[in-house]
C-alpha atoms as a PDB file:
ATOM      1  CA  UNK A   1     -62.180  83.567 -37.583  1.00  0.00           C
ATOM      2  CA  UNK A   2     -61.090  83.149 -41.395  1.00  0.00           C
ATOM      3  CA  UNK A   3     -63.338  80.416 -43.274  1.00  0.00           C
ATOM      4  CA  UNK A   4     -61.592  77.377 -43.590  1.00  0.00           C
ATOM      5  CA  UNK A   5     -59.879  77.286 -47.266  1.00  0.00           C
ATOM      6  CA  UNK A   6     -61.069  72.979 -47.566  1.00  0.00           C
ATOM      7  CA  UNK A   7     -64.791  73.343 -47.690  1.00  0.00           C
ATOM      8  CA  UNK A   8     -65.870  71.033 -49.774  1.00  0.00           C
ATOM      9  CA  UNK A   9     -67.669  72.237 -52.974  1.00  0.00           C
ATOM     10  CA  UNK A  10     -70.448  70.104 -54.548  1.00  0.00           C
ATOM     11  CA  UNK A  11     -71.685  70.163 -58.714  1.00  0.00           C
ATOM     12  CA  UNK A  12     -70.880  67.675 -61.858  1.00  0.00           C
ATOM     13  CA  UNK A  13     -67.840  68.557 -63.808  1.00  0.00           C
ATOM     14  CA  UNK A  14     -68.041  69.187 -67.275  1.00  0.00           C
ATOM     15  CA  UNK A  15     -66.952  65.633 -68.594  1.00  0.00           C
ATOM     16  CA  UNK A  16     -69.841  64.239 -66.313  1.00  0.00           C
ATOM     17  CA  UNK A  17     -72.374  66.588 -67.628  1.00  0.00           C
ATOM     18  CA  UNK A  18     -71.335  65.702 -71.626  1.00  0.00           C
ATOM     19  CA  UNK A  19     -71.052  61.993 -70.310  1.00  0.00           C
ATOM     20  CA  UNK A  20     -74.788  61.787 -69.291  1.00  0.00           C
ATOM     21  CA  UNK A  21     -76.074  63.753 -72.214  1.00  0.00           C
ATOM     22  CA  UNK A  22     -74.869  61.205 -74.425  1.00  0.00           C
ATOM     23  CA  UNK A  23     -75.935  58.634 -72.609  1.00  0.00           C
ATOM     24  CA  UNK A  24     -79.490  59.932 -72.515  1.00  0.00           C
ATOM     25  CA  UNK A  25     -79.375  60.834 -76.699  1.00  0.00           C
ATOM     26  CA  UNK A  26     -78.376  57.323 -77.325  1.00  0.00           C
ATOM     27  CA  UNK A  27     -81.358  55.781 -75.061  1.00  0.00           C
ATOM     28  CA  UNK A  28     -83.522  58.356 -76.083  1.00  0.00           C
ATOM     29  CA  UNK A  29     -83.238  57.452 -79.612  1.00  0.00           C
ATOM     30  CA  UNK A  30     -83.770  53.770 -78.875  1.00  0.00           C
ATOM     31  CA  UNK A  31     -86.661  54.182 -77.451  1.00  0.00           C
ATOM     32  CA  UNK A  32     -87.936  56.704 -80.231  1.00  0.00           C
ATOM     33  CA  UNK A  33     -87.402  53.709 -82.960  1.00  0.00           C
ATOM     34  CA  UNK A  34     -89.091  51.313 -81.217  1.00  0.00           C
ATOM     35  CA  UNK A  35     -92.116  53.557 -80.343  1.00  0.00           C
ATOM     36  CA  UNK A  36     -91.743  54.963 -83.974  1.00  0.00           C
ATOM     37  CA  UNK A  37     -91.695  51.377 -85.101  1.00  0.00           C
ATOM     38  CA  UNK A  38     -94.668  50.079 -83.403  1.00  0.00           C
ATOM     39  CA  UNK A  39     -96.691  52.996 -84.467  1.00  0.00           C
ATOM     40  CA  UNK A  40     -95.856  52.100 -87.740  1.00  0.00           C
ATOM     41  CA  UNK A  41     -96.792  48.374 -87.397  1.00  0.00           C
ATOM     42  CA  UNK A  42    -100.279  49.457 -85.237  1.00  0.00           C
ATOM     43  CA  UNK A  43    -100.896  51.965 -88.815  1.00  0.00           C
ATOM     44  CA  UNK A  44    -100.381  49.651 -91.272  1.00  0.00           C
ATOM     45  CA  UNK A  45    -102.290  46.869 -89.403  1.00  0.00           C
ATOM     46  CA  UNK A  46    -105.291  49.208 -89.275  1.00  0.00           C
ATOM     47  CA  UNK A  47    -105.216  50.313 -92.556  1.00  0.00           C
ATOM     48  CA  UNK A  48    -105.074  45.993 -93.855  1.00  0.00           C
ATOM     49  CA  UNK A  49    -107.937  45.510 -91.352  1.00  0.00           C
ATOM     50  CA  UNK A  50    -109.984  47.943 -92.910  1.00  0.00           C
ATOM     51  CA  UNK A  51    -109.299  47.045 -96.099  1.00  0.00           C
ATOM     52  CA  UNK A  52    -110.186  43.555 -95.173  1.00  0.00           C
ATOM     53  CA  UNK A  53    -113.450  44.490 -93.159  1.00  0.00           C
ATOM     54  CA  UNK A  54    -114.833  46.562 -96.524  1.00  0.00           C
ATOM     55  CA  UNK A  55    -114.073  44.041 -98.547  1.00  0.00           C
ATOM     56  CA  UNK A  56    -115.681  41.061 -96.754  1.00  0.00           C
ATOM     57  CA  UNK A  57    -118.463  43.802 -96.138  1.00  0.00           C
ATOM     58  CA  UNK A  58    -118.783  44.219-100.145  1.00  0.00           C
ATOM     59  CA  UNK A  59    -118.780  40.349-100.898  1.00  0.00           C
ATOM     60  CA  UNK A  60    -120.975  39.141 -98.679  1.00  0.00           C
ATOM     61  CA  UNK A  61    -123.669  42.212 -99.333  1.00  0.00           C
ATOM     62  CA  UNK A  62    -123.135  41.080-103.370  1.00  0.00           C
ATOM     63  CA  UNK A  63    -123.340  37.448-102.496  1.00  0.00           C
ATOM     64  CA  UNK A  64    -127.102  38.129-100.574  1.00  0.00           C
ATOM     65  CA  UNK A  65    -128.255  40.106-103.546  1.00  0.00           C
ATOM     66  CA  UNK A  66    -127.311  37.801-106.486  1.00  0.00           C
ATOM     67  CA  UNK A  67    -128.850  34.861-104.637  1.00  0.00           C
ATOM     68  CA  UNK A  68    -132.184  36.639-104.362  1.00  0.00           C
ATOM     69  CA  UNK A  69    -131.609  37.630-108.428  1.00  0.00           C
ATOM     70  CA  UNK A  70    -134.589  37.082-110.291  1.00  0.00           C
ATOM     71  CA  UNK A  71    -134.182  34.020-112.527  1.00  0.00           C
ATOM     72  CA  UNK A  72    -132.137  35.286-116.071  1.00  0.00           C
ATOM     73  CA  UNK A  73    -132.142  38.951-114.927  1.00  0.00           C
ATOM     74  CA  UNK A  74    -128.457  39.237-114.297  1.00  0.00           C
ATOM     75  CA  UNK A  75    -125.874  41.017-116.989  1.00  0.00           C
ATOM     76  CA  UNK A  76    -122.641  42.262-116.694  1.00  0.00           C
ATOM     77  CA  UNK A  77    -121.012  45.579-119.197  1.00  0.00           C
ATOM     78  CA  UNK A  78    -117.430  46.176-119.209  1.00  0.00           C
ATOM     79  CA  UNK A  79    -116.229  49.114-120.477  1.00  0.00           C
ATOM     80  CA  UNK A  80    -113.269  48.469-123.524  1.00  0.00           C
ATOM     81  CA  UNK A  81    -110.732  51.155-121.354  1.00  0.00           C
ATOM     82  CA  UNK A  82    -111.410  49.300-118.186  1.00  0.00           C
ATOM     83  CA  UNK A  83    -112.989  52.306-116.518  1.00  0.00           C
ATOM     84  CA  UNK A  84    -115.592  49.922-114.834  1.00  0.00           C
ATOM     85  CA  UNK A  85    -117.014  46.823-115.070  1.00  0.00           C
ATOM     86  CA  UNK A  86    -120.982  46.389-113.712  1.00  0.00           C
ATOM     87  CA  UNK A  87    -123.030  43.475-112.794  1.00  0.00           C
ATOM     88  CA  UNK A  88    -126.916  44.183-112.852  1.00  0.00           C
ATOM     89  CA  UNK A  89    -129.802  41.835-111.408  1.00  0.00           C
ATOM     90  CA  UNK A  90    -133.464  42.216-110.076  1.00  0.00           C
ATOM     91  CA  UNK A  91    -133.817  41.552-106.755  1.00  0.00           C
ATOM     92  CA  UNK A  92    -136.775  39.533-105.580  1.00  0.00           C
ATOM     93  CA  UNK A  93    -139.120  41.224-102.580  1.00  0.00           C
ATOM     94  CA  UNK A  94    -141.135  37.938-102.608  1.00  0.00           C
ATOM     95  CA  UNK A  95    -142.385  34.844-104.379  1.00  0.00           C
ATOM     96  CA  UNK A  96    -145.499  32.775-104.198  1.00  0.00           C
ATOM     97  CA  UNK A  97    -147.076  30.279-106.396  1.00  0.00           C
ATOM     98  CA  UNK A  98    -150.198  32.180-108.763  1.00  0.00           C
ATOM     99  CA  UNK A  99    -153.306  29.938-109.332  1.00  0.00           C
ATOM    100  CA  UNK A 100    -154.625  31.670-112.532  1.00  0.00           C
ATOM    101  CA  UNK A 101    -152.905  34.267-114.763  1.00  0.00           C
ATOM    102  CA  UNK A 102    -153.997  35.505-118.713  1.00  0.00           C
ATOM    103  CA  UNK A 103    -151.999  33.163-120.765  1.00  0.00           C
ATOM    104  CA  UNK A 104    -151.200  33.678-124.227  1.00  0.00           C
ATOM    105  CA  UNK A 105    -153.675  32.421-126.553  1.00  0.00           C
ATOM    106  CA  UNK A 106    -156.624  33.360-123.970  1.00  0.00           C
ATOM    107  CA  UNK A 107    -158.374  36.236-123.056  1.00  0.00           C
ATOM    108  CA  UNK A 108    -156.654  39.058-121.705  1.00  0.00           C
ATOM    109  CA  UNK A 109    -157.299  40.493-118.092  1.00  0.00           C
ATOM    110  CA  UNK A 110    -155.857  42.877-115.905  1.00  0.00           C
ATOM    111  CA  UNK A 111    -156.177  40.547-112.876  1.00  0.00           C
ATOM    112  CA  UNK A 112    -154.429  37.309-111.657  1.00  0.00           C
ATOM    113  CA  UNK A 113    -154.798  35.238-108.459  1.00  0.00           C
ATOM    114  CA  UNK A 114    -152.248  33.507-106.453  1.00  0.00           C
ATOM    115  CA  UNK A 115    -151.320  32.136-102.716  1.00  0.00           C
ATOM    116  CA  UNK A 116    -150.953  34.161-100.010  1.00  0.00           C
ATOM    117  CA  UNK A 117    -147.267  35.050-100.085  1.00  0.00           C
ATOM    118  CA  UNK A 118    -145.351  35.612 -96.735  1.00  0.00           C
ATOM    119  CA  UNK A 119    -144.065  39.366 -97.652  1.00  0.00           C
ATOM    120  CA  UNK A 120    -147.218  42.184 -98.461  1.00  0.00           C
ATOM    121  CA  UNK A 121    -147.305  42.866-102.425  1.00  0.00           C
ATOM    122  CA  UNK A 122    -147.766  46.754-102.986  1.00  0.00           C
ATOM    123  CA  UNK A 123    -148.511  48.525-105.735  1.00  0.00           C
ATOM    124  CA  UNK A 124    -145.801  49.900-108.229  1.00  0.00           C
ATOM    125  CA  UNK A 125    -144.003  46.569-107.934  1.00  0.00           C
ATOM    126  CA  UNK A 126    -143.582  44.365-110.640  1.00  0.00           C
ATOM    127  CA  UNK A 127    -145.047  40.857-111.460  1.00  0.00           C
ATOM    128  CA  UNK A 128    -142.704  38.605-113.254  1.00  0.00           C
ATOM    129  CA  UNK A 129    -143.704  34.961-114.651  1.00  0.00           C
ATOM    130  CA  UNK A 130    -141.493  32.664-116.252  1.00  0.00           C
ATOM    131  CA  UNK A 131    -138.802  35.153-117.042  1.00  0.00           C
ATOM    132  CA  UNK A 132    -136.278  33.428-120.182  1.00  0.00           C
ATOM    133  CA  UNK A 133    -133.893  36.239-121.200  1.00  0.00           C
ATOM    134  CA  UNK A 134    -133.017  39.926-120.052  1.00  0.00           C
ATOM    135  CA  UNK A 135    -134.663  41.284-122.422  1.00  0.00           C
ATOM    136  CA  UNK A 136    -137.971  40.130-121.224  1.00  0.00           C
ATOM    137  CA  UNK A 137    -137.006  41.453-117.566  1.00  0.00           C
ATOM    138  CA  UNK A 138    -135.909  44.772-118.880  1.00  0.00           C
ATOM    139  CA  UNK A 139    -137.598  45.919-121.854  1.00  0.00           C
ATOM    140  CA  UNK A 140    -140.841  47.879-122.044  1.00  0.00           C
ATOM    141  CA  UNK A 141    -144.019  46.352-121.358  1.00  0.00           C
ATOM    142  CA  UNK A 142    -146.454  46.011-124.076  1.00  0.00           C
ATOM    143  CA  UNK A 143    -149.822  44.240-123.310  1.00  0.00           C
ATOM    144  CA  UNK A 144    -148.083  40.879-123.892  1.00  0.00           C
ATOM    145  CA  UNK A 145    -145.008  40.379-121.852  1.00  0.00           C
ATOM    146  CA  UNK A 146    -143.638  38.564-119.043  1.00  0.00           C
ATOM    147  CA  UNK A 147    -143.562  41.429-116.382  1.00  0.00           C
ATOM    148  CA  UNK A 148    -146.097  43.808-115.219  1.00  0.00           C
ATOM    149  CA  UNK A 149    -146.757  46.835-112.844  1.00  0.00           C
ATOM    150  CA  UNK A 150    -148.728  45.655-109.931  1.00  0.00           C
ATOM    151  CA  UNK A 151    -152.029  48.406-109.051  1.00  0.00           C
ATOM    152  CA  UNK A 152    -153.334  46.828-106.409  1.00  0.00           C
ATOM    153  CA  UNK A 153    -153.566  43.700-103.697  1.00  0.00           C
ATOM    154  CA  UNK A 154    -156.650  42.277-102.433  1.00  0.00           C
ATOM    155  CA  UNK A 155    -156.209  39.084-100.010  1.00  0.00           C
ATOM    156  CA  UNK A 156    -159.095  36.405 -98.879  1.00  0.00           C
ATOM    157  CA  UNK A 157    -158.077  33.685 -97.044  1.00  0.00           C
ATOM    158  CA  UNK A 158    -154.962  32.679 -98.395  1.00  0.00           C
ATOM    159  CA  UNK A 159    -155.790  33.600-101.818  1.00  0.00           C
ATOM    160  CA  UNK A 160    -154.344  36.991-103.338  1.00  0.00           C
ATOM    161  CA  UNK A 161    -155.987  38.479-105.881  1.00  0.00           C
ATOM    162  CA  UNK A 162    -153.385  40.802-108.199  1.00  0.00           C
ATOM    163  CA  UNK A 163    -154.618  43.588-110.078  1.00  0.00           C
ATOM    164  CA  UNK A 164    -152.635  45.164-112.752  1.00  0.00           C
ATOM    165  CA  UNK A 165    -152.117  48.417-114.556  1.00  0.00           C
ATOM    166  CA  UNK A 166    -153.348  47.349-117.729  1.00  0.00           C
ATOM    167  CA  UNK A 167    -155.153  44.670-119.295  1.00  0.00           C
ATOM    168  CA  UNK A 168    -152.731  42.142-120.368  1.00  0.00           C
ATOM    169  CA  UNK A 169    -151.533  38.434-121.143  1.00  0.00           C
ATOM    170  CA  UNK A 170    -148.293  36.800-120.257  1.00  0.00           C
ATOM    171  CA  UNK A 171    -146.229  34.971-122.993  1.00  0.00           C
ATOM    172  CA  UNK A 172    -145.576  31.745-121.101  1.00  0.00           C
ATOM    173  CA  UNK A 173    -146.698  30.252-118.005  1.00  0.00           C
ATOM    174  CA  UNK A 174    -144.254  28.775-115.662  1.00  0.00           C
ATOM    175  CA  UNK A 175    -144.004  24.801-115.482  1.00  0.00           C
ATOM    176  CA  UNK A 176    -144.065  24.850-111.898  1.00  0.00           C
ATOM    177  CA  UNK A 177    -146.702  28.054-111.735  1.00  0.00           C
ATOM    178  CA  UNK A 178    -143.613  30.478-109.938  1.00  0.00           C
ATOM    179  CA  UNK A 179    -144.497  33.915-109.897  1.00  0.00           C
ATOM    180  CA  UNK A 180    -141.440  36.786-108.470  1.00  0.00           C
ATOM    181  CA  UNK A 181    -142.628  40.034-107.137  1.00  0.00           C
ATOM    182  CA  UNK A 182    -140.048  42.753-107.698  1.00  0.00           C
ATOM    183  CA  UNK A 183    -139.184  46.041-106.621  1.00  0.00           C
ATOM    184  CA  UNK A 184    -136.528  47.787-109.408  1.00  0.00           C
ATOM    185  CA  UNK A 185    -132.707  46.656-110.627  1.00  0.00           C
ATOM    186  CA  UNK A 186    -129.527  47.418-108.776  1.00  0.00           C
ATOM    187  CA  UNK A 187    -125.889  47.313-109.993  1.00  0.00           C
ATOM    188  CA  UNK A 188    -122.657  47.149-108.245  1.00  0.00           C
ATOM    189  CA  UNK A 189    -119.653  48.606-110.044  1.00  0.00           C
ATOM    190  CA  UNK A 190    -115.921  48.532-110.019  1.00  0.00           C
ATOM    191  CA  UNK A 191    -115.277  51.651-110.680  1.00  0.00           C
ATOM    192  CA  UNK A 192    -112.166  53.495-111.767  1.00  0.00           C
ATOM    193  CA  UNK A 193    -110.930  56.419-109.558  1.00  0.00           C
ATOM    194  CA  UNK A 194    -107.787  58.841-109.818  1.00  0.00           C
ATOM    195  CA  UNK A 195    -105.786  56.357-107.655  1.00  0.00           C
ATOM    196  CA  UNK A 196    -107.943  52.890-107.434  1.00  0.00           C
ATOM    197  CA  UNK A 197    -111.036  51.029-108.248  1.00  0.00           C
ATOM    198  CA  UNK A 198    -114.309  51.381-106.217  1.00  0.00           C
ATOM    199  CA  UNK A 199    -116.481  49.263-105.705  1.00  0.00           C
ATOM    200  CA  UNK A 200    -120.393  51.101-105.778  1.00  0.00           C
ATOM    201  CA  UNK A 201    -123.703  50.033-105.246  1.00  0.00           C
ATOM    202  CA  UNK A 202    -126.093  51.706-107.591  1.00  0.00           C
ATOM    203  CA  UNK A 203    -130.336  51.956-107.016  1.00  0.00           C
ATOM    204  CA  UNK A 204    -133.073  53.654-108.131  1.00  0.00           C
ATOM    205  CA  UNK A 205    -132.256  54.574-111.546  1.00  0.00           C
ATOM    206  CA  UNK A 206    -134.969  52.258-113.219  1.00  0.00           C
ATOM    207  CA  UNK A 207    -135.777  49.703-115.746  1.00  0.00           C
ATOM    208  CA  UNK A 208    -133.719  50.394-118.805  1.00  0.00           C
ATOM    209  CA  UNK A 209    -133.422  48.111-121.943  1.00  0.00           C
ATOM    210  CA  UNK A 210    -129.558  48.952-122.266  1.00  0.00           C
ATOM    211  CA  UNK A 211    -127.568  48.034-119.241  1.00  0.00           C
ATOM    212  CA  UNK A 212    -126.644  51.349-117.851  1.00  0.00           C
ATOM    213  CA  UNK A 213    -122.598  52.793-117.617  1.00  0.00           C
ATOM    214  CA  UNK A 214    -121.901  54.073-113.956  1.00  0.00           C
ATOM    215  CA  UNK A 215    -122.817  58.074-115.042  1.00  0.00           C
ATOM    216  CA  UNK A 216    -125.801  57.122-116.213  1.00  0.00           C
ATOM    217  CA  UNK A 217    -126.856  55.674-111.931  1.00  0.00           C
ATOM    218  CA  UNK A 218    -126.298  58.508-110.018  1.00  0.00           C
ATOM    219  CA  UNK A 219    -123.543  58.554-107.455  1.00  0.00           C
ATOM    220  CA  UNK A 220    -124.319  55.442-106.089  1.00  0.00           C
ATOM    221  CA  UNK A 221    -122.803  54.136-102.254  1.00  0.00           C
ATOM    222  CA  UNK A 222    -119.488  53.439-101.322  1.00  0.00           C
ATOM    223  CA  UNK A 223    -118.932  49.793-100.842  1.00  0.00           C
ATOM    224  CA  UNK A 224    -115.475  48.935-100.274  1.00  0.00           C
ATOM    225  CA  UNK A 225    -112.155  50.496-101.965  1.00  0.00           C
ATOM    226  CA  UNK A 226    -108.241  49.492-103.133  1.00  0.00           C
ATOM    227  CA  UNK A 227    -109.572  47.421-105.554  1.00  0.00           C
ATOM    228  CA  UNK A 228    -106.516  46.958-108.480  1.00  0.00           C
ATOM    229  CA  UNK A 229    -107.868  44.435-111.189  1.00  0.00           C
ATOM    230  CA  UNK A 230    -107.054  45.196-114.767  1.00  0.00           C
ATOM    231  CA  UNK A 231    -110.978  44.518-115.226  1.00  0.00           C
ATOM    232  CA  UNK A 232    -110.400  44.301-119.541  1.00  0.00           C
ATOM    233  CA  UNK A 233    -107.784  41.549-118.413  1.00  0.00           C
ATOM    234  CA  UNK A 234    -108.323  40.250-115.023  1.00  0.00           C
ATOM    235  CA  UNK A 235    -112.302  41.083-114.683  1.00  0.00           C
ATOM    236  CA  UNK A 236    -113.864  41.199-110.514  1.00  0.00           C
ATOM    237  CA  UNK A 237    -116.809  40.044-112.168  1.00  0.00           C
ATOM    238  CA  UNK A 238    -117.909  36.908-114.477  1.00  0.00           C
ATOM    239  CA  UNK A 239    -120.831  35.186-115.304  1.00  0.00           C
ATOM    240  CA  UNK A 240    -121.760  31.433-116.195  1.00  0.00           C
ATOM    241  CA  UNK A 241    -125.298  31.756-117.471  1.00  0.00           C
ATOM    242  CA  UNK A 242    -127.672  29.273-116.522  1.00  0.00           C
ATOM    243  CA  UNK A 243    -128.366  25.762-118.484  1.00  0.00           C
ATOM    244  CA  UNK A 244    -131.697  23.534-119.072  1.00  0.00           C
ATOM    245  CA  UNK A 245    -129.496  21.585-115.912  1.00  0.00           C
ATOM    246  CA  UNK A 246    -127.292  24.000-114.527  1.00  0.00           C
ATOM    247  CA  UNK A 247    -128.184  27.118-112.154  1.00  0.00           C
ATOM    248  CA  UNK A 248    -126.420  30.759-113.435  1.00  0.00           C
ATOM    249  CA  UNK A 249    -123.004  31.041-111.136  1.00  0.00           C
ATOM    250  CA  UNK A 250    -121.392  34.628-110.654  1.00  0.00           C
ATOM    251  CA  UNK A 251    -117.643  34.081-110.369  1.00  0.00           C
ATOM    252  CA  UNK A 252    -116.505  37.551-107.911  1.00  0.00           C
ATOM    253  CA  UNK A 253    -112.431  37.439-108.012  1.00  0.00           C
ATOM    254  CA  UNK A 254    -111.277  40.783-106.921  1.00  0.00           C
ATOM    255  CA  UNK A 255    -108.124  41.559-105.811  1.00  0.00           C
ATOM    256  CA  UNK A 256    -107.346  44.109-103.409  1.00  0.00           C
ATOM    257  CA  UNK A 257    -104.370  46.228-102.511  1.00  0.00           C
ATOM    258  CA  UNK A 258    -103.302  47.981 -99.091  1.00  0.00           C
ATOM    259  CA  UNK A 259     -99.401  48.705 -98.174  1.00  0.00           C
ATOM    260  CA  UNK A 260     -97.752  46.996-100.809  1.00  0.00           C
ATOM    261  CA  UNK A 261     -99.479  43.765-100.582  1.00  0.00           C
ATOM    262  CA  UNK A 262    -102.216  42.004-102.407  1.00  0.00           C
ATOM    263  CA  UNK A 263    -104.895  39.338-101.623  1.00  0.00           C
ATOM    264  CA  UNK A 264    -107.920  38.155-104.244  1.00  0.00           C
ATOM    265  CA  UNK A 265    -111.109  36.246-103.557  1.00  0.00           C
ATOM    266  CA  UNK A 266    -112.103  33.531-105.174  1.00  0.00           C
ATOM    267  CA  UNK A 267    -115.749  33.628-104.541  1.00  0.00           C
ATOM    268  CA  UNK A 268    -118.744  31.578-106.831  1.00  0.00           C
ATOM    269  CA  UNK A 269    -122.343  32.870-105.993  1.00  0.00           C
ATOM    270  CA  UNK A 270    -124.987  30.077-107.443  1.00  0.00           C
ATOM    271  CA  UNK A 271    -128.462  31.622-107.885  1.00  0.00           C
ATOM    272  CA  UNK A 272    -130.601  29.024-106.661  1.00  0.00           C
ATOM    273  CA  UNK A 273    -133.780  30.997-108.303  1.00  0.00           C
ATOM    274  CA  UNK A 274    -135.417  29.189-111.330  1.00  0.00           C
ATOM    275  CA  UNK A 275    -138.105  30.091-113.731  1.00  0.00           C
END
């Protein structure tokens, strides 16, 4: 028996084939714009979040610090290019009233008492009374100053008795007897990079009687980033020094940059901390 010649034959045509193709390329590429478009949006969003995160990290961690400043121990160097722009200060480790310290005209002594204070004093940190200017938080000691190099801590009771590393007197004595234990300065710098400003915390690098530039601190710690103030114009930094009636006030107005858009704090720190 011959096949039958109208057996039906089942497939697309051609035109169907080209039909769906297109169909698919044109929701294909619909769906590739949106996707690409959200995963643009999700990028950008991350990258202003971070940008935001560091620099709320960076403020806040500068606010804590300048509050604790010793009284007069803050100064700020700009460079004239606008390279950087610094803002140094002595933290306090702890405070505590003293009860008798070598005054200037008496006798000198290499030991002063005080009250019990409510963090340990060790030895190697520094004793400051009735600190004025910088220079008498950063310049040498000689055996009359107003900040000395602690030896030793010896407590009775509630009375500490302080011994230092050298026989000395202080210049002044505080009105309301305040004496500031002290570790050693920090800085934190704007600092100029190939593409942005930094902003770096800076430690260990010592007492000196010039503020120190950036090189001079080591690499210091990476506090935030996308910082774009002109600092010679528009400085991050500013300080209102402090009055017989007014307490010092740091002014921090950095503006940062991420994506094309900008947003600057307007931040006053007051440093509660008197002589």
């Amino acid at each position: 028996m011959r096949p039958s010649q109208h057996a039906s034959t089942k497939g697309f045509t051609l035109v169907e084939m080209v039909t769906v193709i297109l169909i698919l390329g044109i929701v294909l590429v619909g769906v590739s714009s949106f996707v690409i478009f959200g995963t643009r949006i999700f990028v950008e969003s991350s990258s202003v979040d971070q940008v935001l995160s560091q620099s709320r990290f960076g403020i806040e961690r500068m606010t804590r610090d300048i509050r604790r400043a010793v009284p007069n121990s803050m100064r700020i160097l700009t460079a004239s290019d606008g390279s950087y722009q610094c803002i140094e200060l002595l933290p306090i480790e702890t405070s505590t009233s003293y009860l008798d310290a070598p005054f200037v005209p008496h006798t000198a002594s290499n030991t002063l008492t005080a009250i019990k204070s409510i963090s340990g004093i060790s030895a190697g940190q520094s004793v400051l009374i009735y600190p004025l200017t910088n220079a008498e938080v950063y310049h040498p000691q000689g055996t009359t100053a107003k900040r000395f190099t602690v030896q030793s801590v010896a407590a009775t009771g509630d009375e500490l008795t302080i011994t230092l590393t050298q026989t000395v007197r202080f210049s002044e004595a505080s009105p309301l007897q305040r004496l500031y234990i002290a570790d050693t300065p920090l800085s934190y710098c704007f600092v100029q990079t190939s593409t942005n400003i930094d902003l770096r915390l800076y430690q260990g690098y010592g007492y000196q009687i010039n503020q120190p530039a950036p090189t001079a601190m080591g690499s210091g710690v990476l506090m935030a980033q996308n910082v774009s103030n002109a600092l010679t114009v528009n400085p991050a930094i500013t300080l209102t020094p402090a009055t017989l009636i007014t307490n010092a006030i740091v002014h921090l107005q950095p503006i940062f940059s991420v994506n094309g858009e900008t947003f600057q704090y307007q931040h006053q720190v007051q440093v509660m901390n008197v002589p």
